[in-house]
N, C-alpha and C. Protein backbone atom coordinates (compact mmCIF):
# COMPACT_ATOMS: atom_id res chain seq x y z
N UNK A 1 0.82 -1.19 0.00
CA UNK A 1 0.00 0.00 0.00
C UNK A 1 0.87 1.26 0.00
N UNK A 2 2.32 1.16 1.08
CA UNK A 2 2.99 2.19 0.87
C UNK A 2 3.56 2.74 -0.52
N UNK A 3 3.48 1.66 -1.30
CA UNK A 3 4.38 2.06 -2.35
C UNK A 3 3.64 2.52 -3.56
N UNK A 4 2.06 1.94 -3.78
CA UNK A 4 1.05 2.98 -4.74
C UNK A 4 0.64 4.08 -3.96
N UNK A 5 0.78 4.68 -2.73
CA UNK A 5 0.69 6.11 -2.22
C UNK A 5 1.74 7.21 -2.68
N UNK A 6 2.88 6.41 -2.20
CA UNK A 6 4.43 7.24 -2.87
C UNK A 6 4.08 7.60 -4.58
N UNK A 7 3.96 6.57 -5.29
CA UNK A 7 3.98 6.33 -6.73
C UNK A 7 2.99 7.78 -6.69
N UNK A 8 1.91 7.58 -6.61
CA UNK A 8 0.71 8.02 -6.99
C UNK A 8 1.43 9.69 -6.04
N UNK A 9 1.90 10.10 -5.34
CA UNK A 9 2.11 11.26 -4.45
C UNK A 9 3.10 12.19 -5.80
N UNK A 10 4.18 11.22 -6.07
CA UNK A 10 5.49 11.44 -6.90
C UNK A 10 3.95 11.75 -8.30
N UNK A 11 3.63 11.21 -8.87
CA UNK A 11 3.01 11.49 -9.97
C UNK A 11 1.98 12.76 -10.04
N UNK A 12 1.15 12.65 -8.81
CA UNK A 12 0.10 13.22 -8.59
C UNK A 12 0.46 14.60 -8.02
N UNK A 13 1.53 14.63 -6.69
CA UNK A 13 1.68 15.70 -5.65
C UNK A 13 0.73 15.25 -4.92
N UNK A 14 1.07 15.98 -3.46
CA UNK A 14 0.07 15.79 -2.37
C UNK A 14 -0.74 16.86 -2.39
N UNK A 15 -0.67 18.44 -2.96
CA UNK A 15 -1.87 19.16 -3.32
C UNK A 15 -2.32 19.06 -5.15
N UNK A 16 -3.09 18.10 -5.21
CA UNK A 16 -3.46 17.72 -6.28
C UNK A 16 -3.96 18.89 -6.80
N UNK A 17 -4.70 20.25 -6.90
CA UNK A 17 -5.05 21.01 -7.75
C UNK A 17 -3.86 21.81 -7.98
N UNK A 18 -3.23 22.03 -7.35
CA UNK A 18 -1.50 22.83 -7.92
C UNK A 18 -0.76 22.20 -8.26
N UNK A 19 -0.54 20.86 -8.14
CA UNK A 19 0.78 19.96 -8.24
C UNK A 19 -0.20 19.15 -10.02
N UNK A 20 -1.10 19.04 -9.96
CA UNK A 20 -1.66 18.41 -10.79
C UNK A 20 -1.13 19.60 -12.33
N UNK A 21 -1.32 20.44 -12.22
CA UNK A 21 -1.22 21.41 -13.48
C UNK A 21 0.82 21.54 -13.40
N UNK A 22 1.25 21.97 -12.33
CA UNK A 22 2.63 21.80 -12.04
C UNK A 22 3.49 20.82 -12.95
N UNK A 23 2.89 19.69 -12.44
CA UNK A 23 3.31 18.09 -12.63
C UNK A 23 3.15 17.85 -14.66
N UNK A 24 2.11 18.40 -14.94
CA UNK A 24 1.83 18.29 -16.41
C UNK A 24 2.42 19.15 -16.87
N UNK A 25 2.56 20.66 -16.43
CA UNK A 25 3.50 21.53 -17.51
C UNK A 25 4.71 21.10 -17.13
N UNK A 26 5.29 20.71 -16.18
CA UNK A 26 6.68 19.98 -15.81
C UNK A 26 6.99 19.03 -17.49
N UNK A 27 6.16 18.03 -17.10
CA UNK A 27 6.27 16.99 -18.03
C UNK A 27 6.02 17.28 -20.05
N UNK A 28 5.74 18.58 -19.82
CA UNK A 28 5.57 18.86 -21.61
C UNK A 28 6.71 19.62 -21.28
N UNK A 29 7.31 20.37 -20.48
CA UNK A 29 8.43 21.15 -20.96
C UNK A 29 9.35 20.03 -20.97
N UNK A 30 9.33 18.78 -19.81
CA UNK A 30 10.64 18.12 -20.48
C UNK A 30 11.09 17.55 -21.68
N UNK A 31 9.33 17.16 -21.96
CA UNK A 31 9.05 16.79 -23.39
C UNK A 31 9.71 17.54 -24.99
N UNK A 32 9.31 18.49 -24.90
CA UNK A 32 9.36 19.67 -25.62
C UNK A 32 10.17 20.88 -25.35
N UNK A 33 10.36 21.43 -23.79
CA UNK A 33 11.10 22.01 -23.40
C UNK A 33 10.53 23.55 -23.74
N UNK A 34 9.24 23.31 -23.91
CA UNK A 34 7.84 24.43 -23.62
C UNK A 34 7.12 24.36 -23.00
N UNK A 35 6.26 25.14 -22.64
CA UNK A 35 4.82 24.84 -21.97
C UNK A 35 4.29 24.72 -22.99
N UNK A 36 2.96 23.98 -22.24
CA UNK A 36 1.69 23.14 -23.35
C UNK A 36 1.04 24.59 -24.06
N UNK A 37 1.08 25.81 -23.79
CA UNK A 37 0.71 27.36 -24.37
C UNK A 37 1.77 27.36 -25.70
N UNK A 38 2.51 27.21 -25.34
CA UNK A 38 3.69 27.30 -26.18
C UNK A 38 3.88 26.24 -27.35
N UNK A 39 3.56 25.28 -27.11
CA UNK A 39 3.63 24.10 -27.83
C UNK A 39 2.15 24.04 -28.96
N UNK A 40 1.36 24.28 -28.46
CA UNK A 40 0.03 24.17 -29.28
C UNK A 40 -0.01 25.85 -30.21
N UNK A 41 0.35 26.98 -29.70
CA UNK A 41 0.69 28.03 -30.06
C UNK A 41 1.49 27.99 -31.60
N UNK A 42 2.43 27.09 -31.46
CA UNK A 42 3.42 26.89 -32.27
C UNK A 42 3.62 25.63 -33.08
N UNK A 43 2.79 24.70 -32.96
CA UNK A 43 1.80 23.50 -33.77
C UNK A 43 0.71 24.21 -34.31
N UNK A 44 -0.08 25.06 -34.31
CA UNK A 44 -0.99 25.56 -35.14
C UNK A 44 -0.86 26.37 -35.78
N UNK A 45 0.39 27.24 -35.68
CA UNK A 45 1.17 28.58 -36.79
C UNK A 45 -0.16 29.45 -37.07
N UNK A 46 -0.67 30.04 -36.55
CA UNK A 46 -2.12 31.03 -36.87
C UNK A 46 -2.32 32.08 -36.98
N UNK A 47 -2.61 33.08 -37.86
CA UNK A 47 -2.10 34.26 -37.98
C UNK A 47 -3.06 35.05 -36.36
N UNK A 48 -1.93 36.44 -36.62
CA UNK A 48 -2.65 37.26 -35.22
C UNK A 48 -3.89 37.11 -35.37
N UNK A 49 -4.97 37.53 -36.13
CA UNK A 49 -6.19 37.43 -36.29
C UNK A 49 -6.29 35.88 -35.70
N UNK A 50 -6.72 34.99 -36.45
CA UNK A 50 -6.90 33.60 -35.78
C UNK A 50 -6.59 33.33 -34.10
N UNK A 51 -5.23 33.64 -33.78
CA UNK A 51 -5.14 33.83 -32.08
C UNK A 51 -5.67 34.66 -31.35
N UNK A 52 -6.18 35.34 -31.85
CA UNK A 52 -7.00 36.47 -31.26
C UNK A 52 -8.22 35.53 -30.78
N UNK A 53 -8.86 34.62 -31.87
CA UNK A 53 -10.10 34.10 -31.58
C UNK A 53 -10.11 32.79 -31.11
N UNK A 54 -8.80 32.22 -30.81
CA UNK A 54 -8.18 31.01 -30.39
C UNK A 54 -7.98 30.95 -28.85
N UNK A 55 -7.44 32.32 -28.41
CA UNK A 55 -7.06 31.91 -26.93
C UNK A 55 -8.33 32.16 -26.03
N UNK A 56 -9.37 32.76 -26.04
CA UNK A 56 -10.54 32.60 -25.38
C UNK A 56 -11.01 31.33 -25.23
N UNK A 57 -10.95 30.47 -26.24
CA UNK A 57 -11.59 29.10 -26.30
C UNK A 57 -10.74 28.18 -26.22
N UNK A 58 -9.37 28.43 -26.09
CA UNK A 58 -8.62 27.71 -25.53
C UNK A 58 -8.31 27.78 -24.20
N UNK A 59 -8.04 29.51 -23.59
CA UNK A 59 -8.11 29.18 -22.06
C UNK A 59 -9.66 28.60 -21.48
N UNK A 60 -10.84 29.10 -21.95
CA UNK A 60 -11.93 28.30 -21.10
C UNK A 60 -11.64 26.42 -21.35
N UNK A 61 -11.05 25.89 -22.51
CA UNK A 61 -11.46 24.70 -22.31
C UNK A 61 -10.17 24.02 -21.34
N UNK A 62 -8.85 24.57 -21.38
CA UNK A 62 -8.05 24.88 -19.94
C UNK A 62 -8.43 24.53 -18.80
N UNK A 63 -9.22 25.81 -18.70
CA UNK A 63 -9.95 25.88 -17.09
C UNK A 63 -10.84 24.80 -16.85
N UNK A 64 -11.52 24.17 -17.83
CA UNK A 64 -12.66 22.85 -17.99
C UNK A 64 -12.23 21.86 -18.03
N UNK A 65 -10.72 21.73 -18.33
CA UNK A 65 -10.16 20.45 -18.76
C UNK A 65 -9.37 20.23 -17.14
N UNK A 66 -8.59 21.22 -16.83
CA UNK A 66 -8.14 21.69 -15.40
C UNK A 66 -9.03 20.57 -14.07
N UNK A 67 -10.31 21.31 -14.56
CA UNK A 67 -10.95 21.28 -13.58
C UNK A 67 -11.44 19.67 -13.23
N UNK A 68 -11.90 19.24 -14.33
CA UNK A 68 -11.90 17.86 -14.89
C UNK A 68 -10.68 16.95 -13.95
N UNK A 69 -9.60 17.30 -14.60
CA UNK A 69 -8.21 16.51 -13.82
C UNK A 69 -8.72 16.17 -12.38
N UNK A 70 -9.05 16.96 -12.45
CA UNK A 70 -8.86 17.03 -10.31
C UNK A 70 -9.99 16.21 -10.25
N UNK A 71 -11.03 15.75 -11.07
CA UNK A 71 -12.05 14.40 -11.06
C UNK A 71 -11.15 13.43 -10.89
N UNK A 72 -10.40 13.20 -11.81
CA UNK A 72 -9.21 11.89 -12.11
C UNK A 72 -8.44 11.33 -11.20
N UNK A 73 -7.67 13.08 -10.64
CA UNK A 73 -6.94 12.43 -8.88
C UNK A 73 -7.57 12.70 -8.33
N UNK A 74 -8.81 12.57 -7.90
CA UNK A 74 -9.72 12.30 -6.66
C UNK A 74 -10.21 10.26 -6.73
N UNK A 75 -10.26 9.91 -7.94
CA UNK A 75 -10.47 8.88 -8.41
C UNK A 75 -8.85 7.95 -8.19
N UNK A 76 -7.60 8.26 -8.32
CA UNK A 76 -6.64 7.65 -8.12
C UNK A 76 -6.29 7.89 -6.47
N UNK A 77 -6.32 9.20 -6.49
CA UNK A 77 -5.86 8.79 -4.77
C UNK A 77 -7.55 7.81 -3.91
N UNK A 78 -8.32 7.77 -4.21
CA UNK A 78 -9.39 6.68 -4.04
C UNK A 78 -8.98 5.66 -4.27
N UNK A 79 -8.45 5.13 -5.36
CA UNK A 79 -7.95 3.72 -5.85
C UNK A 79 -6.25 3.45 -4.68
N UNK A 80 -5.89 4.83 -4.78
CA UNK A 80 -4.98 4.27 -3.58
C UNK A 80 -4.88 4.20 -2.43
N UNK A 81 -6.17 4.56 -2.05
CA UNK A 81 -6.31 4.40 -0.84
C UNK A 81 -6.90 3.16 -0.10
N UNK A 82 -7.90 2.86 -1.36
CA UNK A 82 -8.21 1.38 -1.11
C UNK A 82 -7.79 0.20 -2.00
N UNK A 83 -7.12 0.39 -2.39
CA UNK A 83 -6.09 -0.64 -3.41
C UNK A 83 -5.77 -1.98 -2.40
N UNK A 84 -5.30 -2.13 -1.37
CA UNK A 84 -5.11 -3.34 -0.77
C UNK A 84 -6.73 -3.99 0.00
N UNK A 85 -7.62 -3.17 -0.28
CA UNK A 85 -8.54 -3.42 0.31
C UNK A 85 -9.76 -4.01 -1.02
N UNK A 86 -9.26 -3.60 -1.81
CA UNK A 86 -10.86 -3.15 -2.78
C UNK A 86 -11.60 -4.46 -3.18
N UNK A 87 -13.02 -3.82 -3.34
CA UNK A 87 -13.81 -4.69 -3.09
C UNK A 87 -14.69 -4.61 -4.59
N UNK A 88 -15.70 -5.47 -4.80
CA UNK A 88 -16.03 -5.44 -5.63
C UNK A 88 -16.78 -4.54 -6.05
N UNK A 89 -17.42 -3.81 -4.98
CA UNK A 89 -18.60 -2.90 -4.94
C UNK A 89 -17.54 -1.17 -5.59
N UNK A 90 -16.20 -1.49 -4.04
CA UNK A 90 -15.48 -0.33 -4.68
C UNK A 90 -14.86 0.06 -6.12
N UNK A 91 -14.21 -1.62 -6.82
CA UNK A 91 -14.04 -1.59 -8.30
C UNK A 91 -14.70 -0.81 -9.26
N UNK A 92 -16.25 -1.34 -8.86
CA UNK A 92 -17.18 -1.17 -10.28
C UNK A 92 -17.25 0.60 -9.70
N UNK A 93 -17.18 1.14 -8.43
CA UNK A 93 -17.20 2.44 -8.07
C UNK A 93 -16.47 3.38 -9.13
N UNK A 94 -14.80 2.67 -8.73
CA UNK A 94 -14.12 3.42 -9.78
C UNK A 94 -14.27 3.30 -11.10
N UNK A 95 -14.27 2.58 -11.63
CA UNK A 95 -14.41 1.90 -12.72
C UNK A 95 -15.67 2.94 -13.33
N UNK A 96 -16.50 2.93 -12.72
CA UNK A 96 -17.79 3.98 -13.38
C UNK A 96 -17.27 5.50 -13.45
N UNK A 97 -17.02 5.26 -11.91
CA UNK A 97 -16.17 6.86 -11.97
C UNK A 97 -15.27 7.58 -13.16
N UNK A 98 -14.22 6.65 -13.17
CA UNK A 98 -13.32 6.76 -14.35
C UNK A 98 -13.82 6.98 -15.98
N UNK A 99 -14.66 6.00 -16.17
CA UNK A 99 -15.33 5.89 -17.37
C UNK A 99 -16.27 7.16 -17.55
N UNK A 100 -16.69 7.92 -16.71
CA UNK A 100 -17.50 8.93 -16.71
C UNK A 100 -16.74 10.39 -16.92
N UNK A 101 -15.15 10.13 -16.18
CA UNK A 101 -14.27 10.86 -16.46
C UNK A 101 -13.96 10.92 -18.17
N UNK A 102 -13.71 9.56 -18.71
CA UNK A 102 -13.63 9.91 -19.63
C UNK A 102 -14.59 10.11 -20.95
N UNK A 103 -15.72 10.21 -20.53
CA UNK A 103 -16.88 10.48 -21.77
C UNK A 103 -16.48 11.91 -21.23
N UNK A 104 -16.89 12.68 -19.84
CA UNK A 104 -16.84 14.36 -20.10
C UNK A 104 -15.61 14.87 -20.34
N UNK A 105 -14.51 14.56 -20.39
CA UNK A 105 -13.51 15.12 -20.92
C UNK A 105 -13.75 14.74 -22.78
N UNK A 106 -14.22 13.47 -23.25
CA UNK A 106 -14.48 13.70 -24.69
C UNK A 106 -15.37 14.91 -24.94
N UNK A 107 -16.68 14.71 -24.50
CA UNK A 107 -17.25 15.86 -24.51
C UNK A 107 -16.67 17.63 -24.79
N UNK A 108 -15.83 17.40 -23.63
CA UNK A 108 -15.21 19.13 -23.33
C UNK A 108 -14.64 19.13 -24.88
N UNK A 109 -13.89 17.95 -24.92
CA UNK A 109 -12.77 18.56 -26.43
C UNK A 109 -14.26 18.56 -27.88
N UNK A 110 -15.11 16.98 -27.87
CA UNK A 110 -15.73 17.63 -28.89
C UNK A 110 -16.96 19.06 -28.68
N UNK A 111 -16.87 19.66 -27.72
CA UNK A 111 -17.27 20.87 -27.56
C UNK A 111 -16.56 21.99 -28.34
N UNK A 112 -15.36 22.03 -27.64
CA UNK A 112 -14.35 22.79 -27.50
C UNK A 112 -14.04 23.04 -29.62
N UNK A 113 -13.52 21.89 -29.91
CA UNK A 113 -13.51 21.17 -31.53
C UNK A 113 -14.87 22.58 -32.32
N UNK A 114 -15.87 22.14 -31.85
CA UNK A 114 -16.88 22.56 -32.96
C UNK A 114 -16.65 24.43 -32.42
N UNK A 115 -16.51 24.99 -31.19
CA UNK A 115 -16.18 26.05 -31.43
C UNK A 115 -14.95 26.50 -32.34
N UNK A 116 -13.87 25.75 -31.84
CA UNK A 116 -12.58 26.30 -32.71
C UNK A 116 -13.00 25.99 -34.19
N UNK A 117 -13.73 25.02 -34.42
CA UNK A 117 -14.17 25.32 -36.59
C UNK A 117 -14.52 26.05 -37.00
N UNK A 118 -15.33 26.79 -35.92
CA UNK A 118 -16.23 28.13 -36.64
C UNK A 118 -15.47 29.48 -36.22
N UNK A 119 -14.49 29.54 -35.19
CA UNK A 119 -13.59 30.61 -34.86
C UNK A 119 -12.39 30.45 -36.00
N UNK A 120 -11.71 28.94 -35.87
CA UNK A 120 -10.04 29.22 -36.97
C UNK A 120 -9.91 27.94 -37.78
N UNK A 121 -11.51 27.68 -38.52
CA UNK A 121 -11.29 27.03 -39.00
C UNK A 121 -11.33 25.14 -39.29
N UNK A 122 -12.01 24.36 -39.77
CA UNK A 122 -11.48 22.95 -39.50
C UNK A 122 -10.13 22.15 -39.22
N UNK A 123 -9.58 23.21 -40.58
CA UNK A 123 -8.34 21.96 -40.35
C UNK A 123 -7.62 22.43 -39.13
N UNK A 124 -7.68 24.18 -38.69
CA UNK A 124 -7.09 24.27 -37.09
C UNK A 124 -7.40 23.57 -36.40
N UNK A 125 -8.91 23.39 -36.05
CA UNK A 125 -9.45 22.74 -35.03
C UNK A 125 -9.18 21.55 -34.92
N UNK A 126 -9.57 21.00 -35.74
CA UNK A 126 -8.81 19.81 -36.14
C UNK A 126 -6.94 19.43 -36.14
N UNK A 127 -6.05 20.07 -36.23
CA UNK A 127 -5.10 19.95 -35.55
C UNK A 127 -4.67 20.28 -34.02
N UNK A 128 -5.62 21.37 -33.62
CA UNK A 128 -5.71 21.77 -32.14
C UNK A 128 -6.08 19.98 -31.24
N UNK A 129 -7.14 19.59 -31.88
CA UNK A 129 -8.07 18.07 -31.27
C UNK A 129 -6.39 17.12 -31.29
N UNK A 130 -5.88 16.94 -32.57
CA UNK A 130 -5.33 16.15 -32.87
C UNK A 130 -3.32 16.07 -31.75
N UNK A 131 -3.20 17.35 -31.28
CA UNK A 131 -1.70 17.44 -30.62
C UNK A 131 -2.72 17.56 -29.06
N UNK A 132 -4.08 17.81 -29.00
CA UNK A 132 -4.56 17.84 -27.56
C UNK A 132 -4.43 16.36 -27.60
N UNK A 133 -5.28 15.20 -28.12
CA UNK A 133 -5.02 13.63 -27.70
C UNK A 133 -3.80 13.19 -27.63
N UNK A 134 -2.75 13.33 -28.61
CA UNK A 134 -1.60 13.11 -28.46
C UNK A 134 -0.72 13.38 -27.01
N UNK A 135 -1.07 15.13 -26.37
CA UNK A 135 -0.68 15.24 -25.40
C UNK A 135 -1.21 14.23 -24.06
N UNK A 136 -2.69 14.37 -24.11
CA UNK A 136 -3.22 13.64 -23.15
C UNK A 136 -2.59 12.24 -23.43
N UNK A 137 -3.18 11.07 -23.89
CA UNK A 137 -2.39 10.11 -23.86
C UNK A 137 -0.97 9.99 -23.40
N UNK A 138 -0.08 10.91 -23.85
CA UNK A 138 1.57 11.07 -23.54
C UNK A 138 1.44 10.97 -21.63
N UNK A 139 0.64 11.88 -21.15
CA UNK A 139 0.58 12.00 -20.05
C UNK A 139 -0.16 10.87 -19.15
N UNK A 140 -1.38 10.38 -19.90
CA UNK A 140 -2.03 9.23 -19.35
C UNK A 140 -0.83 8.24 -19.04
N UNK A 141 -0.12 8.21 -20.20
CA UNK A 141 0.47 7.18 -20.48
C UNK A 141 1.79 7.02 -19.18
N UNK A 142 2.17 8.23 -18.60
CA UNK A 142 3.39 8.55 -17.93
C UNK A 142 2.66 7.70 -16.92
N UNK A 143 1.40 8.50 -16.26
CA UNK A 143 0.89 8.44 -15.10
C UNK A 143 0.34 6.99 -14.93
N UNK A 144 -0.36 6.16 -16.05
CA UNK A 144 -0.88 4.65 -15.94
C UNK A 144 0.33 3.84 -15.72
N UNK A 145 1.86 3.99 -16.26
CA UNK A 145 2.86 3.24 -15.74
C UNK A 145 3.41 3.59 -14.71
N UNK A 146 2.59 4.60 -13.49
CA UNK A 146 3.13 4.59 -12.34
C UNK A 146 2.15 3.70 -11.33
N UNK A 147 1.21 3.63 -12.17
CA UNK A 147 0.12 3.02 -11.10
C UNK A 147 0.08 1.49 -11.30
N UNK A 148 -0.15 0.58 -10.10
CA UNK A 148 -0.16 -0.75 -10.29
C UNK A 148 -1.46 -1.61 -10.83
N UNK A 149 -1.59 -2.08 -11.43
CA UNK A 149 -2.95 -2.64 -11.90
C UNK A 149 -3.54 -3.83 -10.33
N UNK A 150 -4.93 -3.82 -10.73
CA UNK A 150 -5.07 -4.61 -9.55
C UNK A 150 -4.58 -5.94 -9.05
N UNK A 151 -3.72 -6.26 -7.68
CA UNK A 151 -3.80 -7.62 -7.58
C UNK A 151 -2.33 -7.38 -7.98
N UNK A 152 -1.91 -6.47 -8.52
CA UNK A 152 -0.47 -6.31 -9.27
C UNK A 152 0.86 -6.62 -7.43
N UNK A 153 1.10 -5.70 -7.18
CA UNK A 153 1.55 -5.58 -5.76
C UNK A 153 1.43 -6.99 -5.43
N UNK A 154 0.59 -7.34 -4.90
CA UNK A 154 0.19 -8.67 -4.72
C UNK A 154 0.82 -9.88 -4.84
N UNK A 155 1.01 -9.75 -6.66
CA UNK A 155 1.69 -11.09 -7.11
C UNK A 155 3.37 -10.57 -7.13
N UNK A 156 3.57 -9.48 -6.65
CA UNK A 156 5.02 -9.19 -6.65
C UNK A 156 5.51 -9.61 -5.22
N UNK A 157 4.51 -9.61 -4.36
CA UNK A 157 4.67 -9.80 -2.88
C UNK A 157 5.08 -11.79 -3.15
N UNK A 158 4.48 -12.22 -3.77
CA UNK A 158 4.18 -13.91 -3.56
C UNK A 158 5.40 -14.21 -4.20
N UNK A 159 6.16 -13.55 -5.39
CA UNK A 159 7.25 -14.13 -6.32
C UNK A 159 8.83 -13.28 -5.35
């Protein structure tokens, strides 16, 4: 149990709404060695006009997507808290939880998507959608190989 708390602390931070945004622009600047402003800024090449009508609807879906996260680590530090314990009732808990996480975060982006077509365009928007999944995944991807799958711990304890 100590060691998916650490994992999940090191990934997450222990103030998950500051360490959570921290922790992700950390991880695109090492990536890239920008912030995620910087990086999507400069993947979409858009003239002044176009950014003009880009960063409104990019900082609100930010703040929505932001806000969202902190659904996610409320849902992992849950899973780590009862990870040596969990039960079947708690599984299908998260498990719904999670899955619900991820239909409204689809949502936010195909929201987000049909504004940016009619502000800068399809194929912007459409590349905006296309380096946003890429990023997310990159990051899912950091954060799912810190976490142990269930029962995982477990069979490391027995071998």
């Amino acid at each position: 149990m100590k060691n998916i708390l650490f994992i999940l602390m090191m990934v997450l931070g222990l103030n998950a709404s500051a360490q959570s945004s921290t922790d992700e622009i950390k991880l695109i600047q090492d990536l890239y060695g920008k912030s995620k402003s910087d990086v999507v800024k400069e993947y979409l090449g858009l003239s002044e006009t176009q950014y003009a009508a880009f960063q409104p609807i990019y900082d609100s879906y930010e703040s929505q997507r932001k806000s969202l996260s902190q659904q996610k680590i409320k849902i992992l530090e849950d899973y780590a808290q009862n990870y040596s314990t969990l039960s079947d009732a708690k599984a299908t808990e998260l498990t719904n939880a999670n899955l619900k996480y991820n239909q409204d975060s689809e949502k936010l982006l195909a929201k987000t998507h049909s504004k940016l077509a009619k502000a800068i365009g399809g194929i912007n928007a459409a590349k905006f959608v296309q380096l946003e999944l890429y990023l997310q995944v990159t990051i899912r991807s950091e954060i799912q190989n810190a976490i142990p799958f269930i029962g995982e711990l477990d069979q490391a304890k027995k071998h």
